[in-house]
C-alpha atoms as a PDB file:
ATOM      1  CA  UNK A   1      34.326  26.258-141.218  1.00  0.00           C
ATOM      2  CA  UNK A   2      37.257  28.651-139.798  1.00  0.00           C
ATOM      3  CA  UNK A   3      38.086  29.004-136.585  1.00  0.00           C
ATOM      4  CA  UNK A   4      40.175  31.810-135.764  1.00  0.00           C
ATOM      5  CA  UNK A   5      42.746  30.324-132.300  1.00  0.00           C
ATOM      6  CA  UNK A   6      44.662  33.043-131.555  1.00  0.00           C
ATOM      7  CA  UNK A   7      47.119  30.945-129.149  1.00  0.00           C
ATOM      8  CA  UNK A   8      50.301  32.045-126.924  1.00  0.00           C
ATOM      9  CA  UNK A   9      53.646  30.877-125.896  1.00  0.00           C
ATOM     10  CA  UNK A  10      52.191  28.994-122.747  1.00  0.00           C
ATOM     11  CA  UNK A  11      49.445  26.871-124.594  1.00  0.00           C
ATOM     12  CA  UNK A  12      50.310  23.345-125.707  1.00  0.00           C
ATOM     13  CA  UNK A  13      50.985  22.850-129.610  1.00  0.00           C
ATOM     14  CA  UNK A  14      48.665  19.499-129.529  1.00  0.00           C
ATOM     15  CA  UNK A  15      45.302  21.573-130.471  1.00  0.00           C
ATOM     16  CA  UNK A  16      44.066  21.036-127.016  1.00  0.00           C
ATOM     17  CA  UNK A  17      43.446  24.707-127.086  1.00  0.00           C
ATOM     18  CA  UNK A  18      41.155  24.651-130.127  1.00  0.00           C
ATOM     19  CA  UNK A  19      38.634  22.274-128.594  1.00  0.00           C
ATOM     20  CA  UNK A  20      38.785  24.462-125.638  1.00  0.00           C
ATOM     21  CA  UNK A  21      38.135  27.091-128.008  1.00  0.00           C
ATOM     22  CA  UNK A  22      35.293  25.088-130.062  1.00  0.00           C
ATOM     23  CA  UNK A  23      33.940  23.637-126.490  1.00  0.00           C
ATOM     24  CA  UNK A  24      33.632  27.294-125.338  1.00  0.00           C
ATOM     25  CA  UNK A  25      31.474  28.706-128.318  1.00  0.00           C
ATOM     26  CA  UNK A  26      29.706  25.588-128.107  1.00  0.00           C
ATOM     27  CA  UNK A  27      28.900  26.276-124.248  1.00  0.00           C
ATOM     28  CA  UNK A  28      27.813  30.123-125.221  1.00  0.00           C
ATOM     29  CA  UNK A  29      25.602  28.415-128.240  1.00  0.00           C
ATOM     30  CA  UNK A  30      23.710  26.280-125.478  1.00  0.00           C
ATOM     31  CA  UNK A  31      23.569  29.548-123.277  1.00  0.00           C
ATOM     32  CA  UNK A  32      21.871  31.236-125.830  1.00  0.00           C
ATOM     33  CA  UNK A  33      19.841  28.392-126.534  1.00  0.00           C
ATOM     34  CA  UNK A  34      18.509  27.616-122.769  1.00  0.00           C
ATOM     35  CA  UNK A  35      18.064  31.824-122.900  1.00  0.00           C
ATOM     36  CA  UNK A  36      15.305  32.155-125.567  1.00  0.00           C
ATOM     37  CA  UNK A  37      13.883  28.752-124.228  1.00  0.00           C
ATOM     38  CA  UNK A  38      13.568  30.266-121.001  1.00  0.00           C
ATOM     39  CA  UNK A  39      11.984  33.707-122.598  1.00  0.00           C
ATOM     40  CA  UNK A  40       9.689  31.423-124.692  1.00  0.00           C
ATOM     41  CA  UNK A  41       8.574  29.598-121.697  1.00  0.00           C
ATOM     42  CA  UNK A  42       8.363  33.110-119.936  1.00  0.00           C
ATOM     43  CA  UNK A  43       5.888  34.154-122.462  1.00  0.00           C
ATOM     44  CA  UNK A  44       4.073  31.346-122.768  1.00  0.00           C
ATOM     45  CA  UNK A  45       3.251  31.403-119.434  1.00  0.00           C
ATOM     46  CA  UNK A  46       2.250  34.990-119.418  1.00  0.00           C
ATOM     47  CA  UNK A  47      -0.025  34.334-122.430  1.00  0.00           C
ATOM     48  CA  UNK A  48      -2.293  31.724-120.590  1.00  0.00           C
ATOM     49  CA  UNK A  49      -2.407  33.553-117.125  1.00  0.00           C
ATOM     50  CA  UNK A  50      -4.011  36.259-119.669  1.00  0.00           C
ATOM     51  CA  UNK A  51      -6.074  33.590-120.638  1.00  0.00           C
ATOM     52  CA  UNK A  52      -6.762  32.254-117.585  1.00  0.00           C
ATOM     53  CA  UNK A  53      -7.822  35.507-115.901  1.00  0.00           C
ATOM     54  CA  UNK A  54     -10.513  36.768-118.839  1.00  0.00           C
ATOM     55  CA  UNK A  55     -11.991  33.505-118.150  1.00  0.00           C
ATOM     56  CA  UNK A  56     -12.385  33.904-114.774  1.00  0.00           C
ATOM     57  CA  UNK A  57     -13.394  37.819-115.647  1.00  0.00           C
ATOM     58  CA  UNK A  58     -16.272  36.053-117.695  1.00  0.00           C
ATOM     59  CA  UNK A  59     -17.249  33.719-115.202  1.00  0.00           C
ATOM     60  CA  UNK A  60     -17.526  36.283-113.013  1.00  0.00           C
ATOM     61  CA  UNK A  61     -19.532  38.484-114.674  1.00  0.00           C
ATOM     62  CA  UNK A  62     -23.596  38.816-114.011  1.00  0.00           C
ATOM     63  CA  UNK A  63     -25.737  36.798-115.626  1.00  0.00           C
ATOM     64  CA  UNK A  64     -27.779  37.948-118.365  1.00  0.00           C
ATOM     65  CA  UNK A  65     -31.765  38.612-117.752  1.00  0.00           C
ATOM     66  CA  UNK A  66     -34.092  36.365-119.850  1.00  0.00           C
ATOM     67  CA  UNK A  67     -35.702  39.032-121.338  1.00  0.00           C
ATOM     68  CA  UNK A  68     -32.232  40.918-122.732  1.00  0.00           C
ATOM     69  CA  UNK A  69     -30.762  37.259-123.514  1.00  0.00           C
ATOM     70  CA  UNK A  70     -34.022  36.709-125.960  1.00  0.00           C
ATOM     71  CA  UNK A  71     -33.961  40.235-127.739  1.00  0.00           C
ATOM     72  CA  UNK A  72     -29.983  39.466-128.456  1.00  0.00           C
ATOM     73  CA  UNK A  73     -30.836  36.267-129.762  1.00  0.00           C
ATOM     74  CA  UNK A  74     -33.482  37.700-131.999  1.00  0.00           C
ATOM     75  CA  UNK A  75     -31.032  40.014-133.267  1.00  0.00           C
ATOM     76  CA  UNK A  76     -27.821  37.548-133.735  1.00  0.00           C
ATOM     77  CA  UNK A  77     -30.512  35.247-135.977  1.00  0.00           C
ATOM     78  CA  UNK A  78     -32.077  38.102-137.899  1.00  0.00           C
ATOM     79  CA  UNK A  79     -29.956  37.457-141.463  1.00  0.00           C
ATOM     80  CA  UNK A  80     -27.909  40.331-142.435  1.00  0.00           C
ATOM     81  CA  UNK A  81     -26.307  41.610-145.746  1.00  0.00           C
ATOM     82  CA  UNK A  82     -22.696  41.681-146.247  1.00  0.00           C
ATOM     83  CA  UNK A  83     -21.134  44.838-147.672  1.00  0.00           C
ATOM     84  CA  UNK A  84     -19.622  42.445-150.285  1.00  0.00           C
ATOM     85  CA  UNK A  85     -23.298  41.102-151.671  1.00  0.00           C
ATOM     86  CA  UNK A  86     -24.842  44.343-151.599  1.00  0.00           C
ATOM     87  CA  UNK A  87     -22.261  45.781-153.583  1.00  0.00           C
ATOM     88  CA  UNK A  88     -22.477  42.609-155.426  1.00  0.00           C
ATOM     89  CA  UNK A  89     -25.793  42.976-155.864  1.00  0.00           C
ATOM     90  CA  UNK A  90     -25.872  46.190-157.186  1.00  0.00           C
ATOM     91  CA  UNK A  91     -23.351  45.416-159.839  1.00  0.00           C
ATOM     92  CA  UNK A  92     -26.074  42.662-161.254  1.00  0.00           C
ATOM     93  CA  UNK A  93     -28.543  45.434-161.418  1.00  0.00           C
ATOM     94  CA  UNK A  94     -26.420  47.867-163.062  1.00  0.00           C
ATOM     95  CA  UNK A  95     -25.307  44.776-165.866  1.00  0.00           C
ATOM     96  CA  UNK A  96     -29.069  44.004-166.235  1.00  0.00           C
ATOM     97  CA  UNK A  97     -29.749  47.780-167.073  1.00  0.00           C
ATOM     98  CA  UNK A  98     -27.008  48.159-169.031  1.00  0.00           C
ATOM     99  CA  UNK A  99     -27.894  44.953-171.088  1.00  0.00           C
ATOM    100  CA  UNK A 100     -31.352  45.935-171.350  1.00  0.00           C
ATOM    101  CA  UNK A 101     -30.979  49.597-173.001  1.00  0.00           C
ATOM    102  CA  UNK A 102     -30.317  48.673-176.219  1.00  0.00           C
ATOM    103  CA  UNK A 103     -33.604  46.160-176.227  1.00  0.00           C
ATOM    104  CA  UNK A 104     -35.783  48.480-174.414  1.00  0.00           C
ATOM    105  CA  UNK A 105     -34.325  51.395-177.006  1.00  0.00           C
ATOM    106  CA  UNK A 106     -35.312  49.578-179.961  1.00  0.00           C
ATOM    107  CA  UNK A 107     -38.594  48.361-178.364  1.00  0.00           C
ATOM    108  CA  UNK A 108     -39.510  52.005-177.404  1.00  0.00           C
ATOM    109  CA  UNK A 109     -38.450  53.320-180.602  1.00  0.00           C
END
């Protein structure tokens, strides 16, 4: 570690002005420090009033009729097909096809 003490004619020779120095960027360190703890907190605080006020946005809101509540469930338990296993799916049919074409050629033929 270097410390650059740039020191004049008036300051003792003892190195009392280097832990002044060292002290001081020490200080500025724990300024920084108790800074982004402070924005941290700041933010963290800003995060769950968001929270805080969707939830009372939600609890606000009107309840849902019976009638609309049982047609959404209906639909959020009606099983759906990924993108992903259709496309998977039609890859097995296309491998079936092209594994059957040379049996079906010769049965044909």
């Amino acid at each position: 570690m270097t410390m650059h003490v740039t020191a004049t004619s008036d300051v003792p020779g003892d190195g009392s002005a280097a832990v002044l120095i060292m002290l001081a960027r020490v200080e500025g360190k724990l300024d920084v420090l108790a800074a982004q703890h402070s924005t941290k907190l700041d933010e963290h605080a800003r995060r769950l009033d968001d929270v805080e006020g969707r939830l009372r946005t939600r609890e606000a809101a009107p309840d849902v009729p019976a009638a609309v509540d049982d047609r959404l469930r209906a639909v959020e338990q009606r099983p759906t097909v990924s993108p992903g296993a259709a496309l998977a799916g039609a890859a097995a049919v296309a491998a079936i096809l092209a594994a059957a074409t040379p049996f079906l050629d010769r049965l044909y033929s």
